[in-house]
C-alpha atoms as a PDB file:
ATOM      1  CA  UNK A   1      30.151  28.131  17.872  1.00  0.00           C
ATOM      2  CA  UNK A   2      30.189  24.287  19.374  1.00  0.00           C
ATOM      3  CA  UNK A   3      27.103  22.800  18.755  1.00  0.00           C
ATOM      4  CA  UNK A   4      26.680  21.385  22.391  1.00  0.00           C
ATOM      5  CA  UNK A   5      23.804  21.744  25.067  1.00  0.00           C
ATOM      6  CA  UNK A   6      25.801  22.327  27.976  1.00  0.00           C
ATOM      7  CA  UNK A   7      28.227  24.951  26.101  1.00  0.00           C
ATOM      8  CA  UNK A   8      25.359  27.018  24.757  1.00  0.00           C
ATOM      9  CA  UNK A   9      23.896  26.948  28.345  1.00  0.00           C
ATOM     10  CA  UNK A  10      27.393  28.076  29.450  1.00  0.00           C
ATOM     11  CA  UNK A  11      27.351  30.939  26.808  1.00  0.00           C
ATOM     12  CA  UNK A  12      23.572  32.381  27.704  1.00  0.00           C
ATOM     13  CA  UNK A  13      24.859  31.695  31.340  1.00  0.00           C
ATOM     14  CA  UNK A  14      27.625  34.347  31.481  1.00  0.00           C
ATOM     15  CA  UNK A  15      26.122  36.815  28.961  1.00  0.00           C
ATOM     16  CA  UNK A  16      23.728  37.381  31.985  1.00  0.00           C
ATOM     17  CA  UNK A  17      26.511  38.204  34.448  1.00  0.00           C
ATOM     18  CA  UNK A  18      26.846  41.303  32.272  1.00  0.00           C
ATOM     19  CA  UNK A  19      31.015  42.035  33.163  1.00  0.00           C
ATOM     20  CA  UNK A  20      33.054  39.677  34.868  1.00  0.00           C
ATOM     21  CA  UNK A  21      36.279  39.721  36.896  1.00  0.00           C
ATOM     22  CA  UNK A  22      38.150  35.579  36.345  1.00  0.00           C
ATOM     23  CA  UNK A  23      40.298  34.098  39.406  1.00  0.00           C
ATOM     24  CA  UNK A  24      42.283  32.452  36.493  1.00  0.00           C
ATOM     25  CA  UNK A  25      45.255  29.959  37.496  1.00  0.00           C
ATOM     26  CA  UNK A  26      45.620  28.543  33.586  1.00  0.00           C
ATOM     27  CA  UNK A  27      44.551  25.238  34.555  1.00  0.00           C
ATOM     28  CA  UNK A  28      41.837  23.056  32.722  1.00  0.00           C
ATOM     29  CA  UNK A  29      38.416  24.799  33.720  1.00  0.00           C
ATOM     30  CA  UNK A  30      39.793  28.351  34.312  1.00  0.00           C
ATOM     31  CA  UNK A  31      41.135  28.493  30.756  1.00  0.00           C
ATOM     32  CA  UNK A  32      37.968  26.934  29.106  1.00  0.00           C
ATOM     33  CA  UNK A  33      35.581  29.166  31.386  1.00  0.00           C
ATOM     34  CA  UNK A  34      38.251  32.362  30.010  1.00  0.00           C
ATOM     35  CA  UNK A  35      37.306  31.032  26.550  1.00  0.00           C
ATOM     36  CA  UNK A  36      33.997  31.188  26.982  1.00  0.00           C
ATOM     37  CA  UNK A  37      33.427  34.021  28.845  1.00  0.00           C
ATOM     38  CA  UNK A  38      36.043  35.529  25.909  1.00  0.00           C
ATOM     39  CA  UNK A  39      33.402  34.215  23.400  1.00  0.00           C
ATOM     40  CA  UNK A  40      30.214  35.649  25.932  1.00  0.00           C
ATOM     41  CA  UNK A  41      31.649  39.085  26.945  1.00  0.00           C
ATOM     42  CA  UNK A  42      33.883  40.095  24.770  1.00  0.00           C
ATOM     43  CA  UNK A  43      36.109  43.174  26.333  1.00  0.00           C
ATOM     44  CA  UNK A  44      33.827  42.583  29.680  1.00  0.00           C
ATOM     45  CA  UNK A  45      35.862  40.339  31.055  1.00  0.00           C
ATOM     46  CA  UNK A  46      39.112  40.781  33.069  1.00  0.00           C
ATOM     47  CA  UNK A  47      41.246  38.000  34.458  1.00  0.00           C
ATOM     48  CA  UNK A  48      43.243  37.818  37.571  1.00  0.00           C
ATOM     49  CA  UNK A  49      45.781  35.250  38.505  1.00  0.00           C
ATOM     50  CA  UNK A  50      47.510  35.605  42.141  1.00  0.00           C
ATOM     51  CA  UNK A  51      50.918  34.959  42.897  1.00  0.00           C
ATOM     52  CA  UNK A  52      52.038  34.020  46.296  1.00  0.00           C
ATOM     53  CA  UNK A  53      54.506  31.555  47.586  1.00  0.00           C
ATOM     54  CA  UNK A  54      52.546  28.362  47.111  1.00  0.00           C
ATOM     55  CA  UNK A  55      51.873  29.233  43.397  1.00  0.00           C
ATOM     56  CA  UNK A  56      54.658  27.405  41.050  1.00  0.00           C
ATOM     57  CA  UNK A  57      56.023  30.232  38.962  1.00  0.00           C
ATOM     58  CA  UNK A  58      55.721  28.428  36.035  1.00  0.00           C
ATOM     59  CA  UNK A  59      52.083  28.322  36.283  1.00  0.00           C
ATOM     60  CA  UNK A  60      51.703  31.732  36.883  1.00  0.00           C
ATOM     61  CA  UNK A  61      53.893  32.301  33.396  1.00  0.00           C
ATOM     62  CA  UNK A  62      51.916  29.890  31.544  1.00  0.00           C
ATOM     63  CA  UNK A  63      48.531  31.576  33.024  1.00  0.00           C
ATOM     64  CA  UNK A  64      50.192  34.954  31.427  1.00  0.00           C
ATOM     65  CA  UNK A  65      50.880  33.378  28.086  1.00  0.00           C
ATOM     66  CA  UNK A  66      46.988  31.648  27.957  1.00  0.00           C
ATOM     67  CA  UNK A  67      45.533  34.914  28.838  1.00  0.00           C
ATOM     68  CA  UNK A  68      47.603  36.954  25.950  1.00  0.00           C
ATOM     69  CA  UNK A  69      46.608  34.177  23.399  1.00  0.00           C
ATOM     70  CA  UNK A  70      43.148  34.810  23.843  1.00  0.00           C
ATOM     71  CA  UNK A  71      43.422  38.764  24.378  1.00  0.00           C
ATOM     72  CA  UNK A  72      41.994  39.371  27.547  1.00  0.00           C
ATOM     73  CA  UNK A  73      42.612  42.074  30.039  1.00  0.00           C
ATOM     74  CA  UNK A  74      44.944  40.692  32.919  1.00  0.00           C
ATOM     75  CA  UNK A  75      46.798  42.021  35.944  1.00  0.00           C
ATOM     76  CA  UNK A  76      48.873  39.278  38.826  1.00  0.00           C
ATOM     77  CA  UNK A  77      47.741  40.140  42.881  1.00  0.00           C
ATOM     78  CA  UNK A  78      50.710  39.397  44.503  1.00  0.00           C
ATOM     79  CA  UNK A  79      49.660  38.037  47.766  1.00  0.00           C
ATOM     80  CA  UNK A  80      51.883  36.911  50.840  1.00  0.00           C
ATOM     81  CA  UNK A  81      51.324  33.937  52.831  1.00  0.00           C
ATOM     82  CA  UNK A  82      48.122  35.100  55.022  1.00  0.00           C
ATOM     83  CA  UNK A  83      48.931  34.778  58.801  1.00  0.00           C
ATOM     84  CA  UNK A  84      45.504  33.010  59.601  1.00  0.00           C
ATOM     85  CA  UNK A  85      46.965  30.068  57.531  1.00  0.00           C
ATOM     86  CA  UNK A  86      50.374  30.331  58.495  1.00  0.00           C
ATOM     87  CA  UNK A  87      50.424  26.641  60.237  1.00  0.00           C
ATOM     88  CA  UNK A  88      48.474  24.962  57.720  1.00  0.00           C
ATOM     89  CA  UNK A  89      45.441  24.278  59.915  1.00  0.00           C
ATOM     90  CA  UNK A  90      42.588  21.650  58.020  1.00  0.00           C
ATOM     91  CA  UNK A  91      40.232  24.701  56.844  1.00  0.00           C
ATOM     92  CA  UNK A  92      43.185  26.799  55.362  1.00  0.00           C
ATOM     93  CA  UNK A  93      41.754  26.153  51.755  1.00  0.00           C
ATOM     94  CA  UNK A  94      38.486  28.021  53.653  1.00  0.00           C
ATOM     95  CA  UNK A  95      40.649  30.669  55.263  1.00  0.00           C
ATOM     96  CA  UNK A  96      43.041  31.738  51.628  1.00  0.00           C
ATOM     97  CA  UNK A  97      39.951  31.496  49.743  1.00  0.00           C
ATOM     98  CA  UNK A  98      37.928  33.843  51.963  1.00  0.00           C
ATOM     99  CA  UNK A  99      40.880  36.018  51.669  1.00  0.00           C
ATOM    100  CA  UNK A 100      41.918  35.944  48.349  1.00  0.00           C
ATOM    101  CA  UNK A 101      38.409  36.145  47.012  1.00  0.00           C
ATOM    102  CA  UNK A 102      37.454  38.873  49.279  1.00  0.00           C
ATOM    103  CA  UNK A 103      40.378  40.799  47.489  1.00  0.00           C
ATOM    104  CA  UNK A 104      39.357  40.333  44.389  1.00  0.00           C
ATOM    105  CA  UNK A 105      35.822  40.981  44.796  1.00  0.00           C
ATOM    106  CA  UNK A 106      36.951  44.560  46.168  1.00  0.00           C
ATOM    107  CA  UNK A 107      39.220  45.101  43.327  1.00  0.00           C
ATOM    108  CA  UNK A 108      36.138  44.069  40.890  1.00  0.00           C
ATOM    109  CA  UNK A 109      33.479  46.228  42.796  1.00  0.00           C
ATOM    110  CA  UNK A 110      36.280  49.833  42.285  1.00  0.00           C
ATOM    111  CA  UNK A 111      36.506  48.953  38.642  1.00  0.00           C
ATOM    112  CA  UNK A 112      33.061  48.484  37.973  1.00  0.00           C
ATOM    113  CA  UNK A 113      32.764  44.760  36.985  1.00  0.00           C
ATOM    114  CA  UNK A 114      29.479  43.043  38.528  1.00  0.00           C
ATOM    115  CA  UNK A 115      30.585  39.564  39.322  1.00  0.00           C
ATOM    116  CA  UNK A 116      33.888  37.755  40.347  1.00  0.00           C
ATOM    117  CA  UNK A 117      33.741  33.784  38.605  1.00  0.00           C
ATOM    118  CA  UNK A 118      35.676  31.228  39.274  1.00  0.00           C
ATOM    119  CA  UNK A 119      36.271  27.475  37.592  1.00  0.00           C
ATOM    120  CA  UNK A 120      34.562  25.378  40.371  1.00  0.00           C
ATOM    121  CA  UNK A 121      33.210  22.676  38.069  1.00  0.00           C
ATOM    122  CA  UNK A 122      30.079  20.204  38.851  1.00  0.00           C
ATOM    123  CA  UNK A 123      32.668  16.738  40.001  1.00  0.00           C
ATOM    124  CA  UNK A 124      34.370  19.066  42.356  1.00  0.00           C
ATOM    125  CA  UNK A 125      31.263  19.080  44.717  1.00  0.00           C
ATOM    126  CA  UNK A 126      32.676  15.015  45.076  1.00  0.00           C
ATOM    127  CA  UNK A 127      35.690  16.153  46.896  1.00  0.00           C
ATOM    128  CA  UNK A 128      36.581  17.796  50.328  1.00  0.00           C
ATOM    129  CA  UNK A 129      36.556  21.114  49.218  1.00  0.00           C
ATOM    130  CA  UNK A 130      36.322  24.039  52.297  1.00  0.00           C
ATOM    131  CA  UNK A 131      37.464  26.280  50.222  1.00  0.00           C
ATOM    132  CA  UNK A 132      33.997  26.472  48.215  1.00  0.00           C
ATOM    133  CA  UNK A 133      32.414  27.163  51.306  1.00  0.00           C
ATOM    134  CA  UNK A 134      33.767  30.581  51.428  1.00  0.00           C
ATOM    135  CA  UNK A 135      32.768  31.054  47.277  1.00  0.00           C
ATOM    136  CA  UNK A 136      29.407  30.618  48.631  1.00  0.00           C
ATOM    137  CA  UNK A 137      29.450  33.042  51.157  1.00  0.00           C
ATOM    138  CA  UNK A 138      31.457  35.838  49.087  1.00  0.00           C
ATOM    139  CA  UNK A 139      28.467  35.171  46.426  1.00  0.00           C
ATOM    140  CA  UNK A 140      31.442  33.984  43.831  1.00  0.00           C
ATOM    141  CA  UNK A 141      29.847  32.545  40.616  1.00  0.00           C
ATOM    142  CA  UNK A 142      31.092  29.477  39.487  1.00  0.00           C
ATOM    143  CA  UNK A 143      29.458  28.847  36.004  1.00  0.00           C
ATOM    144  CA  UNK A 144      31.338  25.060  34.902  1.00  0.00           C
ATOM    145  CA  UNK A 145      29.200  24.113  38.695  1.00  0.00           C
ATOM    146  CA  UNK A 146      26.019  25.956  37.459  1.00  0.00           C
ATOM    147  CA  UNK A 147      25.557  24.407  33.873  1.00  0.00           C
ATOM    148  CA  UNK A 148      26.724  20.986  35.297  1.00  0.00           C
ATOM    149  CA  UNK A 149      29.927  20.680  33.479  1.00  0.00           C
ATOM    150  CA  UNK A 150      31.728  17.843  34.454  1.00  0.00           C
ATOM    151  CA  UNK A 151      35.814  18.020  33.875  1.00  0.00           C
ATOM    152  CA  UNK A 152      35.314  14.764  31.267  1.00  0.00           C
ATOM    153  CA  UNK A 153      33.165  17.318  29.539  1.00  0.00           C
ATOM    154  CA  UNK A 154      35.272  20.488  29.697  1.00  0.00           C
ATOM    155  CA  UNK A 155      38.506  18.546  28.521  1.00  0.00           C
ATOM    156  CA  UNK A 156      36.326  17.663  25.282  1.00  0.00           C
ATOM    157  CA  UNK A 157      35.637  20.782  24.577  1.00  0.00           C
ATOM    158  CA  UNK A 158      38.420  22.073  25.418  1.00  0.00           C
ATOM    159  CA  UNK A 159      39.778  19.783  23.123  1.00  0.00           C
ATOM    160  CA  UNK A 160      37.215  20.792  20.232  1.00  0.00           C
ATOM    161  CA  UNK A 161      38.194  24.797  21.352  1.00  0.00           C
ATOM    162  CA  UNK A 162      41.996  23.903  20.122  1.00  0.00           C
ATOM    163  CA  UNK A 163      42.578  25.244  23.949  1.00  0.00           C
ATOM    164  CA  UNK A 164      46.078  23.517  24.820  1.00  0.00           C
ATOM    165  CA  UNK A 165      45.321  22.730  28.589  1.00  0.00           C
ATOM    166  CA  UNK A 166      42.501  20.308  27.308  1.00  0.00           C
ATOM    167  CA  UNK A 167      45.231  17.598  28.373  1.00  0.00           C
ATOM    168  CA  UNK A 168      46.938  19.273  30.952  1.00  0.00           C
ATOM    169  CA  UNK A 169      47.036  17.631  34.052  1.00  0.00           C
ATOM    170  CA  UNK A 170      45.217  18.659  37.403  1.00  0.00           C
ATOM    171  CA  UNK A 171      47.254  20.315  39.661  1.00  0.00           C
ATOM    172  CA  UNK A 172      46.303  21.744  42.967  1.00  0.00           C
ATOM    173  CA  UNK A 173      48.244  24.799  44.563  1.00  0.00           C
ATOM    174  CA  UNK A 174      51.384  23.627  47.011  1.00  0.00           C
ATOM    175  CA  UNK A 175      49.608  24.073  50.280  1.00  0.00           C
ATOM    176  CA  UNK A 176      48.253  20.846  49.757  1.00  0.00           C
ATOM    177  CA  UNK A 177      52.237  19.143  49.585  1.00  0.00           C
ATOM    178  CA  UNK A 178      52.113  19.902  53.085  1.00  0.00           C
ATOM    179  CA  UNK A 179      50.765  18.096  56.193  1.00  0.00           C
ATOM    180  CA  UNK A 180      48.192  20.117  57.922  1.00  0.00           C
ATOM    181  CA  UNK A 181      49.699  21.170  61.198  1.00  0.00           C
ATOM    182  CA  UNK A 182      53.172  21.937  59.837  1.00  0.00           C
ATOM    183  CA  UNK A 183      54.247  25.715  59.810  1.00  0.00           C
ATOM    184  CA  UNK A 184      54.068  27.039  55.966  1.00  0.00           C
ATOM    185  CA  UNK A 185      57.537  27.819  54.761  1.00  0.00           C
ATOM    186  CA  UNK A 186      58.484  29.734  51.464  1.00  0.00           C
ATOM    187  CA  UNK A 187      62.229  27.408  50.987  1.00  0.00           C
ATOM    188  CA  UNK A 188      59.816  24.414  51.504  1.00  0.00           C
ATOM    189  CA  UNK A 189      57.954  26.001  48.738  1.00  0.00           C
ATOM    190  CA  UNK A 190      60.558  26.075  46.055  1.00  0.00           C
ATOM    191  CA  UNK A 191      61.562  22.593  46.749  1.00  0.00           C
ATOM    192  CA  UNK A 192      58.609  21.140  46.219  1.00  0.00           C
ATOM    193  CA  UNK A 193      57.708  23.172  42.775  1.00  0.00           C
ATOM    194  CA  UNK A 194      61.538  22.426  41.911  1.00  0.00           C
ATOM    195  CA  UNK A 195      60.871  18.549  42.823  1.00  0.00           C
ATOM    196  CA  UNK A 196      57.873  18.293  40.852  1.00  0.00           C
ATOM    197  CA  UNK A 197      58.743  20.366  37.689  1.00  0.00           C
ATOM    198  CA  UNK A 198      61.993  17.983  37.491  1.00  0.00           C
ATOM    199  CA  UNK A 199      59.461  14.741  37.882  1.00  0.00           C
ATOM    200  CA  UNK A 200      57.452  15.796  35.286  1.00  0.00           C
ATOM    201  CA  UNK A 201      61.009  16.589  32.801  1.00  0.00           C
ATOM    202  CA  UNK A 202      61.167  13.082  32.615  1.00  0.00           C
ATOM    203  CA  UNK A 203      57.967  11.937  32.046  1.00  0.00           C
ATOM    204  CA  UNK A 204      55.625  11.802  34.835  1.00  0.00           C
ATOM    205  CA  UNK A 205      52.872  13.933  33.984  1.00  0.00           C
ATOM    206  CA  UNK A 206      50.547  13.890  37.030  1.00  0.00           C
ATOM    207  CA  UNK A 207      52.814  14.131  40.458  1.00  0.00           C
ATOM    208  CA  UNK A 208      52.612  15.465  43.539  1.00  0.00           C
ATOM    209  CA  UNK A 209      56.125  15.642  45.715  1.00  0.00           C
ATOM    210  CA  UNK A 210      54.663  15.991  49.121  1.00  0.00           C
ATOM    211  CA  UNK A 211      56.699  17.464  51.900  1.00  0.00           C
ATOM    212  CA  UNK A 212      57.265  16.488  55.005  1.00  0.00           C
ATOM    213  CA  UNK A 213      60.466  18.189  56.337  1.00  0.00           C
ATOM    214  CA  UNK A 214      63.627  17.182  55.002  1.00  0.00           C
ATOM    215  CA  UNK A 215      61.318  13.936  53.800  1.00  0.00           C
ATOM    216  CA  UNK A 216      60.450  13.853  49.576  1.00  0.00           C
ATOM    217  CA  UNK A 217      57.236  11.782  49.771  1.00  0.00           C
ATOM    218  CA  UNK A 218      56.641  11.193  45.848  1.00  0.00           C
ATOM    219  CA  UNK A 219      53.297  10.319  44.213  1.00  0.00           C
ATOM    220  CA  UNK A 220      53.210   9.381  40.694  1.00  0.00           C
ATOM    221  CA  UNK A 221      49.529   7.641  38.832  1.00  0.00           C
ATOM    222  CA  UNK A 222      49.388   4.101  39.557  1.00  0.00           C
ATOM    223  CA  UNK A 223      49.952   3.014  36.120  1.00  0.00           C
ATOM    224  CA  UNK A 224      53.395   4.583  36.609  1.00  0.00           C
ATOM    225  CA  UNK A 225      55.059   3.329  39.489  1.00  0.00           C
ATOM    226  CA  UNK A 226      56.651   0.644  37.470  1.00  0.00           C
ATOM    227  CA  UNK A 227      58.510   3.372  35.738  1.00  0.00           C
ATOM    228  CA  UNK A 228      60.167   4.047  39.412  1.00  0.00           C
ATOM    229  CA  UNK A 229      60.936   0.331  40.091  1.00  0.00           C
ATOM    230  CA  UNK A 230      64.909   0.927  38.281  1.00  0.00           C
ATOM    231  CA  UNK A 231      67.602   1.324  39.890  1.00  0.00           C
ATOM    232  CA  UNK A 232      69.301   3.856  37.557  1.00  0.00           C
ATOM    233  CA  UNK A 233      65.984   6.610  37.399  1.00  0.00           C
ATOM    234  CA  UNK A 234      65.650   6.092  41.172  1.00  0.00           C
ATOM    235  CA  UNK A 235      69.383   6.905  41.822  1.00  0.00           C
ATOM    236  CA  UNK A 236      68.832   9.943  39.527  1.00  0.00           C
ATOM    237  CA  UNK A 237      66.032  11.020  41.125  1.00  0.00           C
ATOM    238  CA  UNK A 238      67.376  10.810  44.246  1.00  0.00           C
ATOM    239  CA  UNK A 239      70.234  12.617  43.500  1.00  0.00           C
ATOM    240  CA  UNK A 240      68.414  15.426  42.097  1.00  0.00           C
ATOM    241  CA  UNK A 241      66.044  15.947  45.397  1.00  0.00           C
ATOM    242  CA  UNK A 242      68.624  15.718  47.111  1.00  0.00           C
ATOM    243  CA  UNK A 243      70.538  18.360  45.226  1.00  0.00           C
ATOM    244  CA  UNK A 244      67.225  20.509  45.814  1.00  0.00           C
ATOM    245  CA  UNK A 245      66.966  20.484  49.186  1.00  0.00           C
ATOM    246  CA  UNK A 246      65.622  17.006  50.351  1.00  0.00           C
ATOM    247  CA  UNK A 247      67.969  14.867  52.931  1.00  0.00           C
ATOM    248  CA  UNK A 248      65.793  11.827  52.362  1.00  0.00           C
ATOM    249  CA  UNK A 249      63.301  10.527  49.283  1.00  0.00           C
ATOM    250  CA  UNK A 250      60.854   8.229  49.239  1.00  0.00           C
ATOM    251  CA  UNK A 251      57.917   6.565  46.748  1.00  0.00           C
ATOM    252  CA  UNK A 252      54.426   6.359  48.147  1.00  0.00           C
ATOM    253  CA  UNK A 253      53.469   2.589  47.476  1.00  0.00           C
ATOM    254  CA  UNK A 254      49.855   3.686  46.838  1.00  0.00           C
ATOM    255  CA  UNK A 255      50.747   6.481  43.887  1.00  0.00           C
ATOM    256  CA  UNK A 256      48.828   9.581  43.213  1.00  0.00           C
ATOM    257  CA  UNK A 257      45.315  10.496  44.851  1.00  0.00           C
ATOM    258  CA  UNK A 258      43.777  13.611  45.054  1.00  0.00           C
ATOM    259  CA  UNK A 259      44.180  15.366  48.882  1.00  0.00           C
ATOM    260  CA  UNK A 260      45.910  12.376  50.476  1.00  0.00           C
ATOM    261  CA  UNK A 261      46.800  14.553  53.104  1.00  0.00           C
ATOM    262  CA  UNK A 262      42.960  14.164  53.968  1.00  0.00           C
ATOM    263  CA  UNK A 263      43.799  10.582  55.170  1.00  0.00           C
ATOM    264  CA  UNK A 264      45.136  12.188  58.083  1.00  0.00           C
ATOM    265  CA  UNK A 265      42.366  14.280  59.328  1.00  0.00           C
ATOM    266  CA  UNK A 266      40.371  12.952  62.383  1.00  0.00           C
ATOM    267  CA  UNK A 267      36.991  11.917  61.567  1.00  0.00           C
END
């Protein structure tokens, strides 16, 4: 047991929720709230991960491999790309979460679990997030928010946990590599996941590849664009977007920040 405040809120937290159905995508907060609620529940806890077109595979395998590790009851919704969100409109992150949520609060209600969590945590609020509009409304509990857990705090004890995401960089589902507006498109898709899991092969960690046609518009952290600035990685880079799908590839000057497709939304 971690001898923390905020944890052993966490704990008392869940044990109250009785049994407990876990959007889980294997990032950061889902797989320390899955360890927890592991550590809470016991065999009252099922986890769900969906799998739809802007999911990268590989984080849908790696959710699959977290959840065995820590011997929890699993099954992957395979969900298509909802027609309500089909052209990327500014509340789609309201419209798939109202959707996805709703079917997994169904699915928990049949099998007799009481609540559906998710790993909303307490910097989150910070952001423009729609989508936690809809949590609200579908009465989703989202314990990291409720005992204030802040992601600083949930990579440390994470870290303390020996949970192997504690490090893992944020990463937001694909619908966000695309400008609002655009029509969603499952070839667009792959490129992208393709484009980023090559960028982070050689070394840069936190990336976004954001997508705007046949354009490769890359962000990499500010402390890396230096990395970019020769000649030989950008020709190989190029190549290889190119090879993916991309006719033309570009760097975004001001690197990697969270939603910059935001930017573009009227105020």
């Amino acid at each position: 047991m971690i001898n923390n405040e905020k944890y052993e809120r966490l704990i008392k937290y869940l044990k109250k929720l009785d049994k407990v159905v876990l959007a889980f995508s294997g990032g950061v907060d889902s797989t320390f709230l899955l360890r927890a609620a592991k550590e809470a529940l016991g065999n009252d806890l099922k986890a769900v991960t969906i799998l739809s077109p802007y999911i990268p595979r590989w984080e849908v395998k790696e959710a699959k491999e977290l959840v065995k590790e820590l011997d929890v009851e699993y099954e992957i919704i395979e969900v298509p790309i909802i027609d309500e969100i089909k052209n990327n409109p500014e509340n789609r992150c309201y419209l798939c979460k109202r959707a996805i949520f709703s079917m997994i609060k169904k699915k928990a209600k049949i099998e007799g679990y009481s609540y559906v969590i998710d790993g909303t945590n307490f910097d989150d609020t910070s952001d423009y997030r729609p989508g936690m509009i809809a949590l609200s409304e579908l009465e989703i509990k989202s314990p990291l928010l409720e005992c204030e857990l802040t992601k600083e705090e949930i990579r440390s004890l994470s870290r303390e946990l020996d949970l192997n995401t504690w490090h893992k960089p944020a990463y937001a589902c694909l619908l966000t590599r695309i400008p609002y507006g655009h029509e969603l498109k499952e070839h667009n898709f792959r490129k992208i996941e393709e484009a980023e899991k090559y960028m982070m092969s050689i070394g840069f960690r936190a990336v976004r590849v954001r997508c705007h046609n046949d354009l490769a518009r890359i962000e990499v952290n500010r402390e890396d664009r230096k990395r970019l600035f020769d000649e030989e990685l950008l020709d190989d880079i190029s190549a290889k977007l190119k090879e993916i799908g991309f006719k033309y590839i570009a760097m975004d000057m001001e690197g990697y920040r969270v939603g910059s497709f935001n930017e573009t939304m009227k105020k």
